[in-house]
Protein backbone atom coordinates (compact mmCIF):
# COMPACT_ATOMS: atom_id res chain seq x y z
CA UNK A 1 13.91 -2.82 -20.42
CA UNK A 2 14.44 0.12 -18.41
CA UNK A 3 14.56 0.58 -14.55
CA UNK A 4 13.40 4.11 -13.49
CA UNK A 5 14.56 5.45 -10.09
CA UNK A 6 11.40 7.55 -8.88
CA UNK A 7 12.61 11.57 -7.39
CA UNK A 8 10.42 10.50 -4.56
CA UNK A 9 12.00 9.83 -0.90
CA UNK A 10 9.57 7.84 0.99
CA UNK A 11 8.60 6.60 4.56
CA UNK A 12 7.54 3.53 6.18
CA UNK A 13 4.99 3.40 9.24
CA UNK A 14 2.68 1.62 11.51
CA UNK A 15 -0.90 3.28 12.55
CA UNK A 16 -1.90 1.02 15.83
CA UNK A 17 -6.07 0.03 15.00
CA UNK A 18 -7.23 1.65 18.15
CA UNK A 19 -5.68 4.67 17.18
CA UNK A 20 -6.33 5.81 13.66
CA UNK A 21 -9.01 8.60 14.57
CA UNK A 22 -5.62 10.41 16.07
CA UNK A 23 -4.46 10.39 12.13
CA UNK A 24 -7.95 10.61 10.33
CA UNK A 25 -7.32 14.28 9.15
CA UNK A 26 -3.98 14.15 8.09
CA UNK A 27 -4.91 11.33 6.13
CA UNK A 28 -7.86 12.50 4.33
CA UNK A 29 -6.37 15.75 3.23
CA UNK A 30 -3.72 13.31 1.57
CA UNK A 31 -5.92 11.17 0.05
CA UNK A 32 -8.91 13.67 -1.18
CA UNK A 33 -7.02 16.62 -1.10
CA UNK A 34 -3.42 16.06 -2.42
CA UNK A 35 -3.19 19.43 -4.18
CA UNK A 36 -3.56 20.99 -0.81
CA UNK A 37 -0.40 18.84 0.45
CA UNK A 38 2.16 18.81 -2.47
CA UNK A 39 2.09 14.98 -1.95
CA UNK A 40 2.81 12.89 -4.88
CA UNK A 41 3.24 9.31 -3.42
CA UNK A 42 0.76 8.22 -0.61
CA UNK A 43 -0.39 4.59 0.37
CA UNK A 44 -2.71 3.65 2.56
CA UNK A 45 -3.25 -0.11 3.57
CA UNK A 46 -5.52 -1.52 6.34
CA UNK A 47 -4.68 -5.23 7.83
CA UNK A 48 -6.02 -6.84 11.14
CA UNK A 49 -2.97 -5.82 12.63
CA UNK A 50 -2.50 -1.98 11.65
CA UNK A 51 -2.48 0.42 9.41
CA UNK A 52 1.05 0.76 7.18
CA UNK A 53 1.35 4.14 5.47
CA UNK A 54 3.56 4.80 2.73
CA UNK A 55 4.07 8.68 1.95
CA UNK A 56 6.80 10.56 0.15
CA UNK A 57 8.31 13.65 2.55
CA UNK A 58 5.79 16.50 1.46
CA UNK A 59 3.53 14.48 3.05
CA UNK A 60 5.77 12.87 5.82
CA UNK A 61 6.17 17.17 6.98
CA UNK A 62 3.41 16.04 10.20
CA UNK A 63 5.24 13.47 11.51
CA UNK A 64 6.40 16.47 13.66
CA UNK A 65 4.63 17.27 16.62
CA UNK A 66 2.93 20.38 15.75
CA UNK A 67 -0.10 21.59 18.50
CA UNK A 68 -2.05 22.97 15.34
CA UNK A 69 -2.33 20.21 13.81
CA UNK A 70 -3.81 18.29 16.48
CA UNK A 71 -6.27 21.24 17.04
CA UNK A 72 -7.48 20.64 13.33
CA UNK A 73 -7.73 17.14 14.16
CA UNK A 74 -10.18 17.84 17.11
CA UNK A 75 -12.02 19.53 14.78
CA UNK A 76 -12.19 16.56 12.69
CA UNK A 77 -13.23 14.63 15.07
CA UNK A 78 -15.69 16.44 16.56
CA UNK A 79 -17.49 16.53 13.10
CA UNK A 80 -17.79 13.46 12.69
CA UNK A 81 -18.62 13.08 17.37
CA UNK A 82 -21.76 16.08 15.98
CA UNK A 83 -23.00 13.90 12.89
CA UNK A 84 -23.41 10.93 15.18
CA UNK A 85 -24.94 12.38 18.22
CA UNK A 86 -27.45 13.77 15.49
CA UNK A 87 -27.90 10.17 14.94
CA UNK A 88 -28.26 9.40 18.63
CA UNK A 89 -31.59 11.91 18.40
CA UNK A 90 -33.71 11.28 15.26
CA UNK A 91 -32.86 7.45 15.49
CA UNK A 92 -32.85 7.14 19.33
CA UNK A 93 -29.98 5.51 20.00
CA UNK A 94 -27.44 6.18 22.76
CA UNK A 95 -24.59 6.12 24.30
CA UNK A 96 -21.75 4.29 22.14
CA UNK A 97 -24.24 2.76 20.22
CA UNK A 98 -24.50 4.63 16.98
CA UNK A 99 -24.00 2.15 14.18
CA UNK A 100 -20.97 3.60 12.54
CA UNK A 101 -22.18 4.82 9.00
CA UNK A 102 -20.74 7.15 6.73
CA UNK A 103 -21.40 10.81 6.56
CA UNK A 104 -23.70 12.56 4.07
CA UNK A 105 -22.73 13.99 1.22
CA UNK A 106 -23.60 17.30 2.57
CA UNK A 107 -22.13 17.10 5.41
CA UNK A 108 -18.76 15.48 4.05
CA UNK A 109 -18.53 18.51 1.67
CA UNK A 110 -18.57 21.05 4.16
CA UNK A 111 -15.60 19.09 5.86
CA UNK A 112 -13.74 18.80 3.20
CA UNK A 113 -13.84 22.45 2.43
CA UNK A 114 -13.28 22.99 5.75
CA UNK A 115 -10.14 21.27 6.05
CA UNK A 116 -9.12 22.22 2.82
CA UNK A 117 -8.83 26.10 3.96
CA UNK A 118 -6.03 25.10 6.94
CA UNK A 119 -2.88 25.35 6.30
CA UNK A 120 -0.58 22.28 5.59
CA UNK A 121 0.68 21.82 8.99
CA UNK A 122 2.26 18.45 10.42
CA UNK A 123 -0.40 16.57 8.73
CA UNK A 124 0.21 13.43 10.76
CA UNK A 125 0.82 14.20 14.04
CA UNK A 126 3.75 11.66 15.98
CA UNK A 127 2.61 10.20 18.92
CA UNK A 128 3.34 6.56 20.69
CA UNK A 129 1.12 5.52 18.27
CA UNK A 130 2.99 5.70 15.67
CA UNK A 131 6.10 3.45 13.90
CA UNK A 132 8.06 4.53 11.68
CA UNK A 133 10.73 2.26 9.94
CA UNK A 134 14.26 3.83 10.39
CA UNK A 135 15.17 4.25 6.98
CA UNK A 136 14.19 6.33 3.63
CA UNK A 137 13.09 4.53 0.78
CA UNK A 138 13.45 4.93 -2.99
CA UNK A 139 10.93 3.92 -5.45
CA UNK A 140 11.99 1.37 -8.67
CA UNK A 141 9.47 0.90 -11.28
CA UNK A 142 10.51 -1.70 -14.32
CA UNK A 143 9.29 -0.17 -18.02
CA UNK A 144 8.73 -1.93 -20.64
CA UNK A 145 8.82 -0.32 -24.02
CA UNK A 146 9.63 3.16 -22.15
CA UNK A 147 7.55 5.93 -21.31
CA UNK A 148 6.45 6.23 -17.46
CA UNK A 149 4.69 3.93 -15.53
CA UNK A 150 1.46 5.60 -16.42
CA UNK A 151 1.78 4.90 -19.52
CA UNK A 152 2.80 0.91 -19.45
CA UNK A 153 1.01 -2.16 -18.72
CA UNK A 154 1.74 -3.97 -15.77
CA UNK A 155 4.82 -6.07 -15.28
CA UNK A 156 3.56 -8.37 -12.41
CA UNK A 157 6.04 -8.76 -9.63
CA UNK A 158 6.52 -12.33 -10.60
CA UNK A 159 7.48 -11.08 -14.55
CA UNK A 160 10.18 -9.18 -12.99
CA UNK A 161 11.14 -12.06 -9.86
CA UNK A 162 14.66 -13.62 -12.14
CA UNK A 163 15.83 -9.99 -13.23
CA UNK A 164 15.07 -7.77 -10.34
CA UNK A 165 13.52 -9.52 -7.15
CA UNK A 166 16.04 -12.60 -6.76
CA UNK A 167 19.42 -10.86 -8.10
CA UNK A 168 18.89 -8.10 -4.99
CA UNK A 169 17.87 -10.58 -2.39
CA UNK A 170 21.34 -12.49 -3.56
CA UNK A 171 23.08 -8.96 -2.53
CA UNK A 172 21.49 -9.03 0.93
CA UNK A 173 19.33 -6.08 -0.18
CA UNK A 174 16.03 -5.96 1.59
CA UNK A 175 12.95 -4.71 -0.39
CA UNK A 176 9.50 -3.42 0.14
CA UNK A 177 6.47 -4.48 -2.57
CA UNK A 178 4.05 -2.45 -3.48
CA UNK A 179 1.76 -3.60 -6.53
CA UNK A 180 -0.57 -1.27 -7.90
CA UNK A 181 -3.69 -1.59 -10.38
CA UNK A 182 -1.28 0.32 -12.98
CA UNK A 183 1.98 -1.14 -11.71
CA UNK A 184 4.69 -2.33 -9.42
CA UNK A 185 6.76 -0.17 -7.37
CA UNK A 186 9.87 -1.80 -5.63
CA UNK A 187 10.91 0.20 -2.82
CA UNK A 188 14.50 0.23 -1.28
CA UNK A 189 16.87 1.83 1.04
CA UNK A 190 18.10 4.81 -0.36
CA UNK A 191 21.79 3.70 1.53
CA UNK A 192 21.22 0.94 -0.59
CA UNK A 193 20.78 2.49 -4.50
CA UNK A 194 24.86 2.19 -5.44
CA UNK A 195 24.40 -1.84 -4.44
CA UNK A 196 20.96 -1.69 -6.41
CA UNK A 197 22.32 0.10 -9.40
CA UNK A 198 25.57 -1.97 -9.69
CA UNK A 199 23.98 -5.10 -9.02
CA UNK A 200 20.85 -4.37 -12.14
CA UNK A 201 22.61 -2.32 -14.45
CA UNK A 202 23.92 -5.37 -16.64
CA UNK A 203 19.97 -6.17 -16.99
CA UNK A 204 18.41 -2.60 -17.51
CA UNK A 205 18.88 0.78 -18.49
CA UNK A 206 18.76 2.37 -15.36
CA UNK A 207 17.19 5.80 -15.75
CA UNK A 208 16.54 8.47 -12.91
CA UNK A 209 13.56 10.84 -12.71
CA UNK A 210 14.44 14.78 -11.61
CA UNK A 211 11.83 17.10 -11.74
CA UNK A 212 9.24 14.82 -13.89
CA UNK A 213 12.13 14.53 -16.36
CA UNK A 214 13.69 11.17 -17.41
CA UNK A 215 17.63 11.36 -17.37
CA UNK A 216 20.26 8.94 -17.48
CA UNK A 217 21.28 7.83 -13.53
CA UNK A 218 24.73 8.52 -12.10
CA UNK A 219 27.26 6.54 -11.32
CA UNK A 220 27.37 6.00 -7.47
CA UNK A 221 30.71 5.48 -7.08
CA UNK A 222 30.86 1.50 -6.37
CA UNK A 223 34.26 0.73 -6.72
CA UNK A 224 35.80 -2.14 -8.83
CA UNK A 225 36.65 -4.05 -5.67
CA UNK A 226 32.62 -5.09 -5.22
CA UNK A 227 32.32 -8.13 -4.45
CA UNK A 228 29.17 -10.58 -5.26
CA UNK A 229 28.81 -12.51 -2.05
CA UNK A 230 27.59 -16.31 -2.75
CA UNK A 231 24.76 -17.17 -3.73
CA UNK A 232 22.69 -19.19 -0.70
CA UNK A 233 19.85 -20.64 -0.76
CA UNK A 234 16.48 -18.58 0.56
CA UNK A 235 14.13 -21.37 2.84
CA UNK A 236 11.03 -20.01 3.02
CA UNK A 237 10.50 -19.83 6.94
CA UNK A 238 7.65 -18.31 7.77
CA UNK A 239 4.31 -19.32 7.83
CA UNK A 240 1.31 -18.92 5.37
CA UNK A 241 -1.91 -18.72 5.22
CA UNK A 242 -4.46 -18.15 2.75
CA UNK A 243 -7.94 -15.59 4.03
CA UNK A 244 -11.23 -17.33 2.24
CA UNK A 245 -12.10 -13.27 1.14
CA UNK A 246 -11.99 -12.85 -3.16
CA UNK A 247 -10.33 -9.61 -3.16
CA UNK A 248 -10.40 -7.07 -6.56
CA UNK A 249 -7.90 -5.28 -7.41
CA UNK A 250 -9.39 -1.72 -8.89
CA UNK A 251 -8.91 1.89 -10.27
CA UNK A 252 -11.19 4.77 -10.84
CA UNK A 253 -11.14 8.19 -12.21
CA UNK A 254 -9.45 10.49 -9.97
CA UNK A 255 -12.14 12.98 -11.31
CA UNK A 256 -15.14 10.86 -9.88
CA UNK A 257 -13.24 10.85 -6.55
CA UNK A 258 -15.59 13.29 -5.14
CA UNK A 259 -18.96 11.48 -6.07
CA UNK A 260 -17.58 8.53 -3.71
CA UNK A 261 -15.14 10.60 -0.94
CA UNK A 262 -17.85 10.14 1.68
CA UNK A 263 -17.84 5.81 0.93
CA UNK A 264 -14.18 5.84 0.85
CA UNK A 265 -14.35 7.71 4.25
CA UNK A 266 -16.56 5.45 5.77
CA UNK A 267 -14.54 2.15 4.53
CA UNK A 268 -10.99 3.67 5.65
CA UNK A 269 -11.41 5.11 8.80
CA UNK A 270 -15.46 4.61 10.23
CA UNK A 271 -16.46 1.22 8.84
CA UNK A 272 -15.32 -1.34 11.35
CA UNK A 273 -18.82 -2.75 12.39
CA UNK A 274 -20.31 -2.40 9.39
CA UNK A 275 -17.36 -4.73 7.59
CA UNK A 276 -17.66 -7.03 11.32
CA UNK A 277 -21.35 -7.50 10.36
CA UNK A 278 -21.15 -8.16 6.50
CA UNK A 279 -18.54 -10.45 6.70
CA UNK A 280 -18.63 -12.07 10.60
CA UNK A 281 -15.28 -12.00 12.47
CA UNK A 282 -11.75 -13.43 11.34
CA UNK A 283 -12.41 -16.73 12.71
CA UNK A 284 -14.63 -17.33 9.80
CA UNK A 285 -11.91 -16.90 7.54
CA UNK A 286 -12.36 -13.60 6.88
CA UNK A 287 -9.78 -10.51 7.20
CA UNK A 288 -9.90 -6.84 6.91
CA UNK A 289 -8.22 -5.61 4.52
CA UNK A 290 -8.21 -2.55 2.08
CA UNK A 291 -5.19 -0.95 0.21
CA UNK A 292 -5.60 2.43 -1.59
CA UNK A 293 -3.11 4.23 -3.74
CA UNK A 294 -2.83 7.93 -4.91
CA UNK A 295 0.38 8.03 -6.88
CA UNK A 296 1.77 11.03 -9.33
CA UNK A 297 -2.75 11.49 -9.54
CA UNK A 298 -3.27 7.81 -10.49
CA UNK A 299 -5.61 5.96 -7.88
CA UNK A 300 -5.63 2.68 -7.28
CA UNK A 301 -7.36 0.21 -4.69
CA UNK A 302 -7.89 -3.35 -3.30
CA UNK A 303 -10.80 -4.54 -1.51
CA UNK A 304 -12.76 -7.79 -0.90
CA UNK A 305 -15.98 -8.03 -2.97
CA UNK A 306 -17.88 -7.45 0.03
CA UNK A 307 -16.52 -4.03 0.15
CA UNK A 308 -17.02 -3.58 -3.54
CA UNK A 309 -20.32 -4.04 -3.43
CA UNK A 310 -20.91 -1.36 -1.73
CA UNK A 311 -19.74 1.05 -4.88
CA UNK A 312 -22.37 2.71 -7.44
CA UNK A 313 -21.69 -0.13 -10.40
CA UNK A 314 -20.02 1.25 -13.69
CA UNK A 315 -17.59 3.60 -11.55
CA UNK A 316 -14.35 1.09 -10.59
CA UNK A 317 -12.30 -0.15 -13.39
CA UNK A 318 -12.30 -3.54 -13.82
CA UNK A 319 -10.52 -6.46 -16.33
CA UNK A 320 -12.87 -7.28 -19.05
CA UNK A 321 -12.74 -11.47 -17.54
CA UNK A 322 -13.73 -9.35 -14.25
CA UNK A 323 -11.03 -11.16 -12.32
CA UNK A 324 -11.05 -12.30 -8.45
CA UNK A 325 -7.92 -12.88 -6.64
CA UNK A 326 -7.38 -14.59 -3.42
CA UNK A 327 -4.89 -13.81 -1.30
CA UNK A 328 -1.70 -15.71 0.75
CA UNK A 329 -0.41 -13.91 3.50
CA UNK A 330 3.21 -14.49 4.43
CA UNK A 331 4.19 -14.55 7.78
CA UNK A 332 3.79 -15.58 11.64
CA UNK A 333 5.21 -12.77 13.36
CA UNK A 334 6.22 -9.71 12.31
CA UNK A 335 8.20 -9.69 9.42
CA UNK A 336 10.96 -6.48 10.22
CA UNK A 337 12.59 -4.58 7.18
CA UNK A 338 16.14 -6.31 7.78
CA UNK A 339 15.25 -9.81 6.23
CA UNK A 340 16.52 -10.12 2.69
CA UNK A 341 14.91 -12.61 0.08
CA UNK A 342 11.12 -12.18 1.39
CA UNK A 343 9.61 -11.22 -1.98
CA UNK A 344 11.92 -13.71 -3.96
CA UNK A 345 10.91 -16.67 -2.05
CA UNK A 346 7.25 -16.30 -2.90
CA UNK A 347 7.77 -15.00 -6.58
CA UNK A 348 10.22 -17.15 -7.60
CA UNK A 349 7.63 -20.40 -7.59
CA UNK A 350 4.91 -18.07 -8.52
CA UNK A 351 7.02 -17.13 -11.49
CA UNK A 352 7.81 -20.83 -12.63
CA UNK A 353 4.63 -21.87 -12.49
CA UNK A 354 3.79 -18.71 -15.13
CA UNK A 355 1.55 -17.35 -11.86
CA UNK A 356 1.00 -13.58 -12.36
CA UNK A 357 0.68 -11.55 -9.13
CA UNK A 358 0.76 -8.57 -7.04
CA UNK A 359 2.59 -8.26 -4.11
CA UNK A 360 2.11 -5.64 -1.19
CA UNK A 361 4.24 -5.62 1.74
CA UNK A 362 2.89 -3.75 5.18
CA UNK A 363 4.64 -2.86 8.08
CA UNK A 364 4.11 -6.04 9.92
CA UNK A 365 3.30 -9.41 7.15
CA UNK A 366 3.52 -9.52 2.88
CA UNK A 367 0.81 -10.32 0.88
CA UNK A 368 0.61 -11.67 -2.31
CA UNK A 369 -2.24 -11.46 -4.66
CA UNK A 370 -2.78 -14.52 -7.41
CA UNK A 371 -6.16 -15.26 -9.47
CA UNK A 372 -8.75 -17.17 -7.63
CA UNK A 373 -8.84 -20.73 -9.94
CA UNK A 374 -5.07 -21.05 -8.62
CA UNK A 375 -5.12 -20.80 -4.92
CA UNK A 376 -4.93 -24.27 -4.23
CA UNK A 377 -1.74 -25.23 -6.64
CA UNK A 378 -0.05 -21.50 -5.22
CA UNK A 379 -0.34 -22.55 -1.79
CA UNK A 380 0.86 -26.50 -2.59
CA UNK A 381 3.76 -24.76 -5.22
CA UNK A 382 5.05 -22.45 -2.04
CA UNK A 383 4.41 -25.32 0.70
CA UNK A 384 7.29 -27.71 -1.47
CA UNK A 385 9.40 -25.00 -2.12
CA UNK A 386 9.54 -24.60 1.41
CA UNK A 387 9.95 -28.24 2.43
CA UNK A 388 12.71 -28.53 -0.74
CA UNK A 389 14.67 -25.80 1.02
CA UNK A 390 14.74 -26.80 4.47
């Protein structure tokens, strides 16, 4: 198999709840309007916590303070402050009250067009509300059979646990999950890639991508005095839990994007009550979350069927067995980047139990997506393997 090393450089951040309207038009220009932006690698996931963005440096350029940019954000804002207090007269509400629904079509065109005439300034402007982890990241993607990831069929992050996942967390390297509905991205510390290549290159063809060209990697210059540290065992210390949402995991044409930018809108950024109301609070068992992907112009999202339902029917892809997963959520407090063997301890079971999987890690807790009729033996499979290694 081959290992590609994606040209992208990435970042790692935190969007504090209470403060995503600060970020709303940075965001949608990179979601809806990525041609404007040069960005080629954006994610977007929404937890109870925060919100963790993922965004190569074309699109990182805002993380700058720029004044502009948070003038264009005013506007934002105030279009969306206008729609509602239209709301507030012909429905006769007031105050705060306006249920929080999603723009018209009309009316979301116009601000699209709008924003896609300003310049590419800062597009996420830094503030105390935002965290940003201290490192750059690389992209992996495994390929089987060659040809880019576009072109493959999923691996499964618990297909690739015994050949990429454990061997890195037995070099102390740290990694970052992102799983796809077209495939699995392991993300590292770009300090880290000589350790990465050395320690994988018995198991793979390790291929770099410059320019949208495949070409063989480098050597990185680790010496012949490397040393594989011991192998120690990886206890599985933190807690887990398992949300009683079915979750789908879902693509759609990035040409149809338009027909549904005013939904995808509403669910990202405006849709708090309406998901509160649907689904009650968290103490029912419920969470929030919603994950969506624009990578090299291939889209991909995850949402509870709740959410789904809300989507014109015959427009998301879907498995022909129309598959639910439910979802286990790994950890008590925040996780941190500098813990090595995360992803392993949960795919390792998964993966010797023949469990597939996707895996996305945020800035705060991992999650880990497995098909609904196994919950139960998951959740008992991870619960010995974390007694065993106590």
């Amino acid at each position: 198999m081959e290992l590609h090393i994606l040209e992208h450089r990435l970042r790692v951040a935190s969007i504090a709840k209470e403060s995503i309207q600060l970020f709303t038009y940075g965001l949608i220009k990179l979601a809806f309007l990525s041609s404007k932006t040069r960005c080629k690698f954006f994610s977007l996931t929404e937890t109870p916590e925060d919100y963790t963005i993922i965004v190569d440096e074309e699109g990182f350029l805002g993380l700058a303070e720029s004044r502009s940019c948070l003038c264009v954000d005013a506007v934002a804002d105030i279009a969306v402050l206008s729609w509602r207090c239209h709301l507030n007269k012909i429905m006769g509400f007031g105050g705060s009250n306006v249920p929080p629904v999603a723009l018209p079509t009309a009316v979301a065109s116009q601000f699209l067009y709008h924003i896609s005439r300003e310049p590419f300034i800062g597009e996420l402007p830094s503030s105390e509300h935002l965290s940003v982890a201290d490192a750059t990241w690389l992209a992996l993607n495994v390929v089987s059979g060659g040809g880019g990831f576009s072109g493959s069929q999923p691996i499964g992050v618990t297909k690739i646990a015994k050949s990429v996942i454990a061997p890195l967390a037995d070099q102390n390297i740290s990694v970052f999950m992102l799983s796809t509905y077209q495939t699995d991205f392991i993300l590292v510390r770009e300090r880290d890639l000589p350790f990465v290549m050395h320690t994988l290159a018995a198991e793979f063809t390790i291929l770099r991508v410059v320019n949208g060209e495949t070409v063989a990697a480098d050597d990185l210059g680790i010496t012949n005095g490397f040393v594989k540290p011991k192998l120690v065992q990886r206890p599985v210390i933190h807690p887990l839990s398992s949300p009683s949402n079915m979750f789908c995991v879902t693509s759609l044409d990035p040409d149809t994007l338009p027909t549904v930018a005013t939904l995808l809108m509403d669910v990202m950024f405006y849709s708090n009550g309406v998901k509160d109301s649907v689904v009650g609070n968290e103490d029912s068992g419920h969470i929030r979350f919603f994950s969506f992907s624009l990578i090299e112009g291939y889209i991909s999202l995850v949402m509870d069927v709740q959410t789904q339902q809300r989507f014109p029917n015959n427009l998301l892809f879907t498995s022909a067995s129309g598959e639910l997963w439910k979802m286990v959520r790994i950890g008590g407090q925040p996780l941190g980047f500098d813990e090595c063997g995360i992803v392993a301890q949960i795919s390792e079971p998964l993966a010797a139990a023949d469990i597939p999987a996707y895996y996305i890690s945020t800035f705060k807790f991992d999650h880990a997506l497995v098909p609904e009729e196994n919950i139960n033996g998951v959740v008992n499979a991870l619960q010995v393997s974390q007694a065993e290694k106590h």
